[in-house]
PDB file of N, CA and C in Angstrom:
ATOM      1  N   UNK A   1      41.808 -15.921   3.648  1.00  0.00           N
ATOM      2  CA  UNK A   1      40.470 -15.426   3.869  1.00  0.00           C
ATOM      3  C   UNK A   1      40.554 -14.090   4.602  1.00  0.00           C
ATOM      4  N   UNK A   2      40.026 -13.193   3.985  1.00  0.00           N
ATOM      5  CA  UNK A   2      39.493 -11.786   4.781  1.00  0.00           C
ATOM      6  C   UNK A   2      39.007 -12.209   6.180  1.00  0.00           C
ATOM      7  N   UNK A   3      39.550 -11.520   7.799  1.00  0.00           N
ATOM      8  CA  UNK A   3      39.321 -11.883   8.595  1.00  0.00           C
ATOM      9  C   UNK A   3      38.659 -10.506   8.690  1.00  0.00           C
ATOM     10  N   UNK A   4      38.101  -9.456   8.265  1.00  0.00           N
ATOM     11  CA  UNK A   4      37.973  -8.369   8.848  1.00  0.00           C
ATOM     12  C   UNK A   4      36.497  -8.216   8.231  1.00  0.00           C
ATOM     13  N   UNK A   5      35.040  -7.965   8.542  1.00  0.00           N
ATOM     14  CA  UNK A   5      34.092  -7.974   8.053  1.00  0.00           C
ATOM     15  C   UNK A   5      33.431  -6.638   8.654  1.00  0.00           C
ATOM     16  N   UNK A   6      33.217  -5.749   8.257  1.00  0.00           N
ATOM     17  CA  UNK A   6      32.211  -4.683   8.915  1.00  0.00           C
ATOM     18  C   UNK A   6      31.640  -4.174   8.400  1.00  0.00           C
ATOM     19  N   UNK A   7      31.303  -4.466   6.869  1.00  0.00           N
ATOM     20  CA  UNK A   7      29.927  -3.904   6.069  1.00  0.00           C
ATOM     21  C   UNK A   7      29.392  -5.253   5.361  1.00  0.00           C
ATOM     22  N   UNK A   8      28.334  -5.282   4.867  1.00  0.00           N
ATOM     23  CA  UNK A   8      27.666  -6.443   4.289  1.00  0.00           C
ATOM     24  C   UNK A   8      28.393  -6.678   3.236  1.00  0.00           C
ATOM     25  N   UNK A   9      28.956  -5.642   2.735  1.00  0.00           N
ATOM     26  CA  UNK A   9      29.757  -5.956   1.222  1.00  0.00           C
ATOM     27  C   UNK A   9      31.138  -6.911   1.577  1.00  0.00           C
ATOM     28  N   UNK A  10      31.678  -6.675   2.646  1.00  0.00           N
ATOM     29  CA  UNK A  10      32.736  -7.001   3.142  1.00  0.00           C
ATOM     30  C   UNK A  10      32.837  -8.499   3.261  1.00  0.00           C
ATOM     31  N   UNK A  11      31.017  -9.137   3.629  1.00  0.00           N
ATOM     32  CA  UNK A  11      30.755 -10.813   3.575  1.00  0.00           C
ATOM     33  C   UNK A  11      30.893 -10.838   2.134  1.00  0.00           C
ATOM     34  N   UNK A  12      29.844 -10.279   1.556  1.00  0.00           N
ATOM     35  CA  UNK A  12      29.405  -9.977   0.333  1.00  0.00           C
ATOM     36  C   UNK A  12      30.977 -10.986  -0.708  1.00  0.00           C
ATOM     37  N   UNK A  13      32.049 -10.407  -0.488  1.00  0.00           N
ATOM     38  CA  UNK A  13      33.529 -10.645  -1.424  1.00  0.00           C
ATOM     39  C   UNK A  13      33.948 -11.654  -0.891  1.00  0.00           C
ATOM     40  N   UNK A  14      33.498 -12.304   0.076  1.00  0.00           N
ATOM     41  CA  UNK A  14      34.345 -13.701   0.697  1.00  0.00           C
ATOM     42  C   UNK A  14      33.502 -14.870   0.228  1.00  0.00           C
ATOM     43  N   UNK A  15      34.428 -15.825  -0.832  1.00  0.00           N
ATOM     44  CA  UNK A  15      33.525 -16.727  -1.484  1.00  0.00           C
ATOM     45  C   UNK A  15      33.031 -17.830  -0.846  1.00  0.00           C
ATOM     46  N   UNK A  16      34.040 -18.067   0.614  1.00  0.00           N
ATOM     47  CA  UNK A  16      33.587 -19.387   1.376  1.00  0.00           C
ATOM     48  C   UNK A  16      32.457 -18.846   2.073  1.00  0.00           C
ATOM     49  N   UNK A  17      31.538 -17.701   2.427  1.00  0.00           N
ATOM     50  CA  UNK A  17      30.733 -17.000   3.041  1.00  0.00           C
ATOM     51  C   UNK A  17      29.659 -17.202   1.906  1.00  0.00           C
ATOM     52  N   UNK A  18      29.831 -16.797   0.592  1.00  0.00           N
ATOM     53  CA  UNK A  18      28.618 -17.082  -0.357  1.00  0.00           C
ATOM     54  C   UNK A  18      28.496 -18.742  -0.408  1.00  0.00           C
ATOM     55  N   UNK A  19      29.561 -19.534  -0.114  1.00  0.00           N
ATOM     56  CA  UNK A  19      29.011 -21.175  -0.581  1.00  0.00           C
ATOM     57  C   UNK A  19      28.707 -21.667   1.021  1.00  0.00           C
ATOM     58  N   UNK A  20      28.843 -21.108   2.159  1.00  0.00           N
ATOM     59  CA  UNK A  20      28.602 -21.913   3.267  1.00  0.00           C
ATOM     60  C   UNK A  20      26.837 -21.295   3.226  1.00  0.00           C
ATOM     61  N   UNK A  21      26.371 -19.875   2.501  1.00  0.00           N
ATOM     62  CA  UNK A  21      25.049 -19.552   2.953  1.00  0.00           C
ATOM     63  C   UNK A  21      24.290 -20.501   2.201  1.00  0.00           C
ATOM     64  N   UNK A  22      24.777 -20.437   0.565  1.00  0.00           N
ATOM     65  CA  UNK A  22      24.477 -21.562  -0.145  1.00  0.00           C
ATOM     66  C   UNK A  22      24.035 -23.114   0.271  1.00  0.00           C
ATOM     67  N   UNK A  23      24.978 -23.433   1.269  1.00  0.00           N
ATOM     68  CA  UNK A  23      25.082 -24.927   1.596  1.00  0.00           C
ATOM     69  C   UNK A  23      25.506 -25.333   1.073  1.00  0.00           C
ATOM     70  N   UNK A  24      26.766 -25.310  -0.078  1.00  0.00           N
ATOM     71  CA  UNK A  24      27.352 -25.812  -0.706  1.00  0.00           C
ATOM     72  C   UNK A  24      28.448 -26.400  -0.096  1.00  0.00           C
ATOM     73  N   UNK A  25      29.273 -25.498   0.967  1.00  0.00           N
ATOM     74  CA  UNK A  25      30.681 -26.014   1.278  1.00  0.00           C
ATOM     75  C   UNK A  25      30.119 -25.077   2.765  1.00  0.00           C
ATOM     76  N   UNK A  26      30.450 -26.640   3.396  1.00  0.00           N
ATOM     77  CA  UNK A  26      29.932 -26.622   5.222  1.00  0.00           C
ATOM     78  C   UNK A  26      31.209 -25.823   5.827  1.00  0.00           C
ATOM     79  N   UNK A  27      30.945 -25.340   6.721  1.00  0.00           N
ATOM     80  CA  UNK A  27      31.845 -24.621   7.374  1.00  0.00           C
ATOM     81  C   UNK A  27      31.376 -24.042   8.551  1.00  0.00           C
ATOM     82  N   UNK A  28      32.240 -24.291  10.121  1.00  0.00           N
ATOM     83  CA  UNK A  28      31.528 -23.747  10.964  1.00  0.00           C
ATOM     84  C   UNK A  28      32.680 -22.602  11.375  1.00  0.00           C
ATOM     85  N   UNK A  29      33.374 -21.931  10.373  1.00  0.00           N
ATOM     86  CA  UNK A  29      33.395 -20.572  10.999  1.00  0.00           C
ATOM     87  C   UNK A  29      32.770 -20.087  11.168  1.00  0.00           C
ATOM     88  N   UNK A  30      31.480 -19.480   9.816  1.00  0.00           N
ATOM     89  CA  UNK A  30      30.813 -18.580   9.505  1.00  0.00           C
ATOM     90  C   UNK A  30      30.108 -18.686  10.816  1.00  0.00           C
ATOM     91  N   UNK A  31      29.636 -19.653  11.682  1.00  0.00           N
ATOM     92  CA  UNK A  31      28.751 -19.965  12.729  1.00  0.00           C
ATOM     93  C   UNK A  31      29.518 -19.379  13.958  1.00  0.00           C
ATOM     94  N   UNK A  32      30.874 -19.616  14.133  1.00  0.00           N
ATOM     95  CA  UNK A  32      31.482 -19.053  15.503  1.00  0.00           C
ATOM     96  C   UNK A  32      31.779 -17.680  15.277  1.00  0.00           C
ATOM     97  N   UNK A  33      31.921 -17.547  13.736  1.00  0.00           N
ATOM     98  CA  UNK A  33      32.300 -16.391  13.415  1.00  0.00           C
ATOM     99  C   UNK A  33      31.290 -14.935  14.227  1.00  0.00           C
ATOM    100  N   UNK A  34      30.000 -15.451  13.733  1.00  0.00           N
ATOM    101  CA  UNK A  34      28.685 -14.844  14.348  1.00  0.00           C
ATOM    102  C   UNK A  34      28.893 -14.347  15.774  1.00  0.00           C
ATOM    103  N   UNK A  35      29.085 -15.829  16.109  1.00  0.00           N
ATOM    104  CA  UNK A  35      29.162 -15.982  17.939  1.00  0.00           C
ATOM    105  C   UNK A  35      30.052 -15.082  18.394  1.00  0.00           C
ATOM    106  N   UNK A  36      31.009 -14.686  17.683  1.00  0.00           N
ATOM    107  CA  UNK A  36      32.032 -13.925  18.624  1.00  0.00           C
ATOM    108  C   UNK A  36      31.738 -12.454  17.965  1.00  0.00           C
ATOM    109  N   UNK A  37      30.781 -11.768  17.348  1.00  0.00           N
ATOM    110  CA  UNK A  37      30.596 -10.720  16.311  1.00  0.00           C
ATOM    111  C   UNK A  37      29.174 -10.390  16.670  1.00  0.00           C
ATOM    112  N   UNK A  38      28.748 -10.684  17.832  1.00  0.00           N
ATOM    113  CA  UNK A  38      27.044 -10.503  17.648  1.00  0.00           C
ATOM    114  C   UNK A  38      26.956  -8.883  16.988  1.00  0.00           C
ATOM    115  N   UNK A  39      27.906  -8.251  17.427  1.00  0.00           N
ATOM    116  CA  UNK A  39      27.377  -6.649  16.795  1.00  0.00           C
ATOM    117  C   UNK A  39      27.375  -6.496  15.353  1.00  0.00           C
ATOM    118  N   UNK A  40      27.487  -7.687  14.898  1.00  0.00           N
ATOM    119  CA  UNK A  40      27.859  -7.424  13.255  1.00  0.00           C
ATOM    120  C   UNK A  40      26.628  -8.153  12.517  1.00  0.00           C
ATOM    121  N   UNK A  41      25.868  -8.606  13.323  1.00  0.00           N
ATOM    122  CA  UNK A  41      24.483  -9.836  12.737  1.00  0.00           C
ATOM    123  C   UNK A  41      24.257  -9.024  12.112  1.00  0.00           C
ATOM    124  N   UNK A  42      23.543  -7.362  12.338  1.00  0.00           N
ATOM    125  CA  UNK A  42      22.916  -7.264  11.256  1.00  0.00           C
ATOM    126  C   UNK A  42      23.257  -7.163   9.860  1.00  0.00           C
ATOM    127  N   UNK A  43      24.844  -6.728   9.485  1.00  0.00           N
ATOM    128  CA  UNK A  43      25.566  -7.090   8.236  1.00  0.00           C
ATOM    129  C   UNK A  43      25.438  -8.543   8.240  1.00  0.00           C
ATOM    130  N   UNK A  44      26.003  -9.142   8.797  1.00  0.00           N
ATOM    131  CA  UNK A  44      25.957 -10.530   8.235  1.00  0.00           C
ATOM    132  C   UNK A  44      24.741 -10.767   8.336  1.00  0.00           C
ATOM    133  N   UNK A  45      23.450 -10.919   8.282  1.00  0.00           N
ATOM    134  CA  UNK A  45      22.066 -11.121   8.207  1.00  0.00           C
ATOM    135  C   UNK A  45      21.653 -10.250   6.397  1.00  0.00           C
ATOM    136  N   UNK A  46      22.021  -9.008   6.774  1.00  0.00           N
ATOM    137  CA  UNK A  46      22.203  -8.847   5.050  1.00  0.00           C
ATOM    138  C   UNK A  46      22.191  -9.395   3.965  1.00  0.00           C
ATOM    139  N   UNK A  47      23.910  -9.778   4.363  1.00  0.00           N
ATOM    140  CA  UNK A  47      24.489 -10.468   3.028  1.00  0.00           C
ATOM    141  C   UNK A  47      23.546 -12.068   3.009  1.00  0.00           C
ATOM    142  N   UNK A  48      23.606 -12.366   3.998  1.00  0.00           N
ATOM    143  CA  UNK A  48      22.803 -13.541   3.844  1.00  0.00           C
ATOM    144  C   UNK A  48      21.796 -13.561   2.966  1.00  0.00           C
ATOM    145  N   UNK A  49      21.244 -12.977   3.047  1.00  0.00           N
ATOM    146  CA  UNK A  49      19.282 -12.722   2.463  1.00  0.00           C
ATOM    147  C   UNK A  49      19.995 -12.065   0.939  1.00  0.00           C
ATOM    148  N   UNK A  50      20.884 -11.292   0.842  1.00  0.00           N
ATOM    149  CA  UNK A  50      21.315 -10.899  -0.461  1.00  0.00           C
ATOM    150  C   UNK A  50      21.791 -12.066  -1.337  1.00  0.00           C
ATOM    151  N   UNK A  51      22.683 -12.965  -1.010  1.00  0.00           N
ATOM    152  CA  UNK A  51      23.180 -14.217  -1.358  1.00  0.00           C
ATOM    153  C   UNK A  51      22.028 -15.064  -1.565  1.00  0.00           C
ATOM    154  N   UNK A  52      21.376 -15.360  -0.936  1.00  0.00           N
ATOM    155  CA  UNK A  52      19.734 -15.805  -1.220  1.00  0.00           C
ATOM    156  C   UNK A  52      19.279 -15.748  -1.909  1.00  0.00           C
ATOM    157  N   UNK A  53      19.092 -14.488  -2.233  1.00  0.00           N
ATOM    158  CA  UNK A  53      18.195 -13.977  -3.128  1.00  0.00           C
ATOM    159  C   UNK A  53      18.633 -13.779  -4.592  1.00  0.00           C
ATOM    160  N   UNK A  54      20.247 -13.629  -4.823  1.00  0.00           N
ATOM    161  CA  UNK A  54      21.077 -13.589  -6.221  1.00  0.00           C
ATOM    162  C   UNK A  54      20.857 -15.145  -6.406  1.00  0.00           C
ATOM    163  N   UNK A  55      21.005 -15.439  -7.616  1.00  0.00           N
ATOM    164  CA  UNK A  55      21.116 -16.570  -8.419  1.00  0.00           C
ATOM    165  C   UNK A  55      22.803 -16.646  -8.679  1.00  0.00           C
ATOM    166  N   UNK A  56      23.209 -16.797  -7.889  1.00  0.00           N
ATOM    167  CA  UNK A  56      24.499 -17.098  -8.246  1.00  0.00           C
ATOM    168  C   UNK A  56      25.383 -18.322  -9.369  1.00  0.00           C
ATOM    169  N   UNK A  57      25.878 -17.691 -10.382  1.00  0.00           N
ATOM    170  CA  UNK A  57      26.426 -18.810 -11.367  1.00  0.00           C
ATOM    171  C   UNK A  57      28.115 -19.286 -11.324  1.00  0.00           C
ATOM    172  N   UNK A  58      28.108 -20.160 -11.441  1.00  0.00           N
ATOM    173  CA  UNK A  58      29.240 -20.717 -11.400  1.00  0.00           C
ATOM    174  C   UNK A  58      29.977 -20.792 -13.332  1.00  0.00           C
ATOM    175  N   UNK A  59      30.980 -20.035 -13.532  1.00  0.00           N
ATOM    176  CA  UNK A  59      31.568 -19.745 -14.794  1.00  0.00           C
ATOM    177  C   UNK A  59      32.229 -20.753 -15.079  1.00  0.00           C
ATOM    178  N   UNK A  60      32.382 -21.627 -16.131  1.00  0.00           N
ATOM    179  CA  UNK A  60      33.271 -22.402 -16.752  1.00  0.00           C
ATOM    180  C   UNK A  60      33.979 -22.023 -17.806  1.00  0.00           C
ATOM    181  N   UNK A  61      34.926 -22.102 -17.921  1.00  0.00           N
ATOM    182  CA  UNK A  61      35.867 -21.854 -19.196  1.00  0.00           C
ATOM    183  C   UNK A  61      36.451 -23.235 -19.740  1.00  0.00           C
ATOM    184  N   UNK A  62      36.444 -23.053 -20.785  1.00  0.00           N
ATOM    185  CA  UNK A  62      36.663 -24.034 -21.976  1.00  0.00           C
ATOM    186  C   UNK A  62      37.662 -24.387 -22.139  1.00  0.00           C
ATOM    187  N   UNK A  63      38.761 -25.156 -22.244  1.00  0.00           N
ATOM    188  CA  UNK A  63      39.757 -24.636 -22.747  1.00  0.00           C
ATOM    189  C   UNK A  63      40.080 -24.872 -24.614  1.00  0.00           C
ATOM    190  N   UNK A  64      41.292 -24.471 -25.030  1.00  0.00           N
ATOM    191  CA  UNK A  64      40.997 -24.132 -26.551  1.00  0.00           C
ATOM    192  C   UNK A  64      40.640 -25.634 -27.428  1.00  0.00           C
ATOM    193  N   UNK A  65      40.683 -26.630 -27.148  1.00  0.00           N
ATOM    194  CA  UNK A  65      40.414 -28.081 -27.802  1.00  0.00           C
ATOM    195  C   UNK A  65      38.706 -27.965 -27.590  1.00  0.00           C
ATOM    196  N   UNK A  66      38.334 -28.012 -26.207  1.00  0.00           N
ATOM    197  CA  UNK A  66      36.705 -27.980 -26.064  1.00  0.00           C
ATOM    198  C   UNK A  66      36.116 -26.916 -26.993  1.00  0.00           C
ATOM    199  N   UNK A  67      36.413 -25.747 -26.896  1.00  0.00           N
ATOM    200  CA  UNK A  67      36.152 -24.602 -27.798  1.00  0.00           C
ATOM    201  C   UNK A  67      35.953 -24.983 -29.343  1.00  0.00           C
ATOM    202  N   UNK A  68      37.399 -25.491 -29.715  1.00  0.00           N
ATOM    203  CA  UNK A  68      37.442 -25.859 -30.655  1.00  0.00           C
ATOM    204  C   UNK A  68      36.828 -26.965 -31.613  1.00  0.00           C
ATOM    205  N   UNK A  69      36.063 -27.931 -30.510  1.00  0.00           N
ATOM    206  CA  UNK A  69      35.167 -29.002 -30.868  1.00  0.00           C
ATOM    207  C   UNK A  69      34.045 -28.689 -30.882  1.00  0.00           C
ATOM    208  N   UNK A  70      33.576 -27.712 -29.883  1.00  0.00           N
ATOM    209  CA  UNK A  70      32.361 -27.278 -30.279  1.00  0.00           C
ATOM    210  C   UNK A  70      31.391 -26.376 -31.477  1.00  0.00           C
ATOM    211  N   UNK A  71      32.567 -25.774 -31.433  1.00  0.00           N
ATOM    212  CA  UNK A  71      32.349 -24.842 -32.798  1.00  0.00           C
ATOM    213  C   UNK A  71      32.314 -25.996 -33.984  1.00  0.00           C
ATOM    214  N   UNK A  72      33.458 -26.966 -34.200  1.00  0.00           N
ATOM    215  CA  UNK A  72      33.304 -27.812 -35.050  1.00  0.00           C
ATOM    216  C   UNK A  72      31.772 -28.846 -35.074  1.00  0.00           C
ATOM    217  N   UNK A  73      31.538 -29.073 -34.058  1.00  0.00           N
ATOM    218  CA  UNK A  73      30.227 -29.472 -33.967  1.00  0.00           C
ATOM    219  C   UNK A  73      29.093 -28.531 -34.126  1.00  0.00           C
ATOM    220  N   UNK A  74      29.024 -27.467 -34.196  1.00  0.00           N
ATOM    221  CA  UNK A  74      27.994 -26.364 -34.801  1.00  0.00           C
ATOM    222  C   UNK A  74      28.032 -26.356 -35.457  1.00  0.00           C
ATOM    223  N   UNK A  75      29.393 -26.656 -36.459  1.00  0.00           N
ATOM    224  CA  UNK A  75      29.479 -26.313 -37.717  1.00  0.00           C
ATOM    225  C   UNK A  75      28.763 -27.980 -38.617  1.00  0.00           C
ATOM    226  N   UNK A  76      29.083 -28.558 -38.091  1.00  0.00           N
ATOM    227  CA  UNK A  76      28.761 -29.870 -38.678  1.00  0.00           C
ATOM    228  C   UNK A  76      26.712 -30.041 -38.491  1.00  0.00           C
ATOM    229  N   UNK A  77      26.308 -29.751 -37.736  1.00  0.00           N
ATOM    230  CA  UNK A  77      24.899 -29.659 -37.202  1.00  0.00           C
ATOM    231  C   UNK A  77      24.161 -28.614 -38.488  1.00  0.00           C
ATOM    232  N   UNK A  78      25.124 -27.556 -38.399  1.00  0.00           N
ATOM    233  CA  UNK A  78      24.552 -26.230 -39.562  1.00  0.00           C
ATOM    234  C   UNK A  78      24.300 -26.874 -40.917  1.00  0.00           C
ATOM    235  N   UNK A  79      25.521 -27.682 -41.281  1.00  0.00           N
ATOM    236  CA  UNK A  79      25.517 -28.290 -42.768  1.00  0.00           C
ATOM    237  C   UNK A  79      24.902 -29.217 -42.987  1.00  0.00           C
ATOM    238  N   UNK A  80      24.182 -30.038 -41.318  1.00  0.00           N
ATOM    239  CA  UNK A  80      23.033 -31.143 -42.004  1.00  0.00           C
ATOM    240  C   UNK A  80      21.752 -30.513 -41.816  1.00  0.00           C
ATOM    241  N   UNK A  81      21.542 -29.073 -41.367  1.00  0.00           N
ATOM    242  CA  UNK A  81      20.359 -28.568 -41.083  1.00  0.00           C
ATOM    243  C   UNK A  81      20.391 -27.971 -42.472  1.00  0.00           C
ATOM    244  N   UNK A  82      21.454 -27.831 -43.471  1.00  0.00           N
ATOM    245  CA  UNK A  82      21.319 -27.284 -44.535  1.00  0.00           C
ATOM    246  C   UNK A  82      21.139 -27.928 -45.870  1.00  0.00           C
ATOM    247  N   UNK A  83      21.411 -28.945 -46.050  1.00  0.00           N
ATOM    248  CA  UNK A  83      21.336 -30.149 -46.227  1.00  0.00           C
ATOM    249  C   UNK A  83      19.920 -30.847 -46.267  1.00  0.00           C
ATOM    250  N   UNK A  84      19.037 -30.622 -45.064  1.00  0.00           N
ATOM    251  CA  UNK A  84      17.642 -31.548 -45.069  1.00  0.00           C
ATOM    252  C   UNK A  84      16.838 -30.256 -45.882  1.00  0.00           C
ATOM    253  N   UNK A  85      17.230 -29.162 -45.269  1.00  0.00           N
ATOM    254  CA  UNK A  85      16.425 -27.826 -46.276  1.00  0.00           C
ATOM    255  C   UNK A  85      16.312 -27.728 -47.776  1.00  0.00           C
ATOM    256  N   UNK A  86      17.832 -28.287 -47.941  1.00  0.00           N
ATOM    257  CA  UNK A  86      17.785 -28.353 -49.413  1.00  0.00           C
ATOM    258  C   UNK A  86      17.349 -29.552 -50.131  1.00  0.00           C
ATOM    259  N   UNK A  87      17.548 -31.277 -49.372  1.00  0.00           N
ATOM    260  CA  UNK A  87      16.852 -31.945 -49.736  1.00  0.00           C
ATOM    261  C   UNK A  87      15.185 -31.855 -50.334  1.00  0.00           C
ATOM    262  N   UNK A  88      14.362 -31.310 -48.849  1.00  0.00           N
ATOM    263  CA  UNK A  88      12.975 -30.754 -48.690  1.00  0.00           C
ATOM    264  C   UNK A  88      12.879 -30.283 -50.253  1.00  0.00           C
ATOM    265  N   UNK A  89      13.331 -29.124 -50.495  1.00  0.00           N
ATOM    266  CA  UNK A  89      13.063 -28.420 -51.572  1.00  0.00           C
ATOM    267  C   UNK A  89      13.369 -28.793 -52.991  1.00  0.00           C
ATOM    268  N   UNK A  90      14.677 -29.971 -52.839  1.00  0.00           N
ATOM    269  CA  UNK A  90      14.425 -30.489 -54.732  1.00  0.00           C
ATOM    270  C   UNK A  90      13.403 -31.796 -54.760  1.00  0.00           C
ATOM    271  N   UNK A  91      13.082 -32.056 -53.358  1.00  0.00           N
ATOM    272  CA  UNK A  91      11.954 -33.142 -52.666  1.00  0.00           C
ATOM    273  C   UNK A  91      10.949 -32.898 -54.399  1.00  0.00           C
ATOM    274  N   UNK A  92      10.442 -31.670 -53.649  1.00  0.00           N
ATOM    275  CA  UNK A  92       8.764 -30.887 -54.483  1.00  0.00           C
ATOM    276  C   UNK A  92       9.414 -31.031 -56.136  1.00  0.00           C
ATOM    277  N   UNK A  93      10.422 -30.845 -56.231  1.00  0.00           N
ATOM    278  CA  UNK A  93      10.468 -30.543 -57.659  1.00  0.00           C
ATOM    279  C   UNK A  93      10.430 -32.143 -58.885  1.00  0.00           C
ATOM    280  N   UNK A  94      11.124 -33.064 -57.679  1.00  0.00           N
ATOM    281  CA  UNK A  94      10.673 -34.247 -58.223  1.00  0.00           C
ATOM    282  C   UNK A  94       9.443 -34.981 -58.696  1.00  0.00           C
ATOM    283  N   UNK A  95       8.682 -34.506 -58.431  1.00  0.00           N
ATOM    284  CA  UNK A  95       7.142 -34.655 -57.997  1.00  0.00           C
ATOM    285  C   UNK A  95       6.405 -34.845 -59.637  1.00  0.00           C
TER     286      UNK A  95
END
């Protein structure tokens, strides 16, 4: 962990700092951290309210089997959506 913080951007890049503002993952550095830094609240008060305010997403990656099933399952979904279309339509002609 970056021990050195002196611009908001500086919280900003430390990920246990975005999930403790979050409440995701408890941690009482960020809290003593403060305590011993009062000259720095107003950066860290920043990033806070910035972190807040982003919608932060969490990225998953696939790996190549999941990938690969899914696409196969699009593909299988496409050919019965293609399938009821074309049913529909020799439907009328029976008529």
């Amino acid at each position: 962990m970056q021990h050195k913080f002196e611009k908001t951007e500086d919280f900003l890049k430390e990920p246990s700092f975005v999930e403790w503002v979050k409440k995701t993952q408890p941690s009482a550095f960020w809290e003593n951290w403060l305590a011993l830094n009062p000259e720095k609240e107003q950066e860290f008060e920043n990033a806070r309210k910035i972190v807040l305010t982003i919608n932060y997403q969490k990225r998953y990656e696939l790996s190549e089997n999941d990938t690969e099933d899914m696409l196969h399952s699009i593909q299988q979904f496409e050919m019965v959506q293609a399938q009821k279309r074309t049913s529909k339509k020799n439907c009328c002609f029976l008529l």
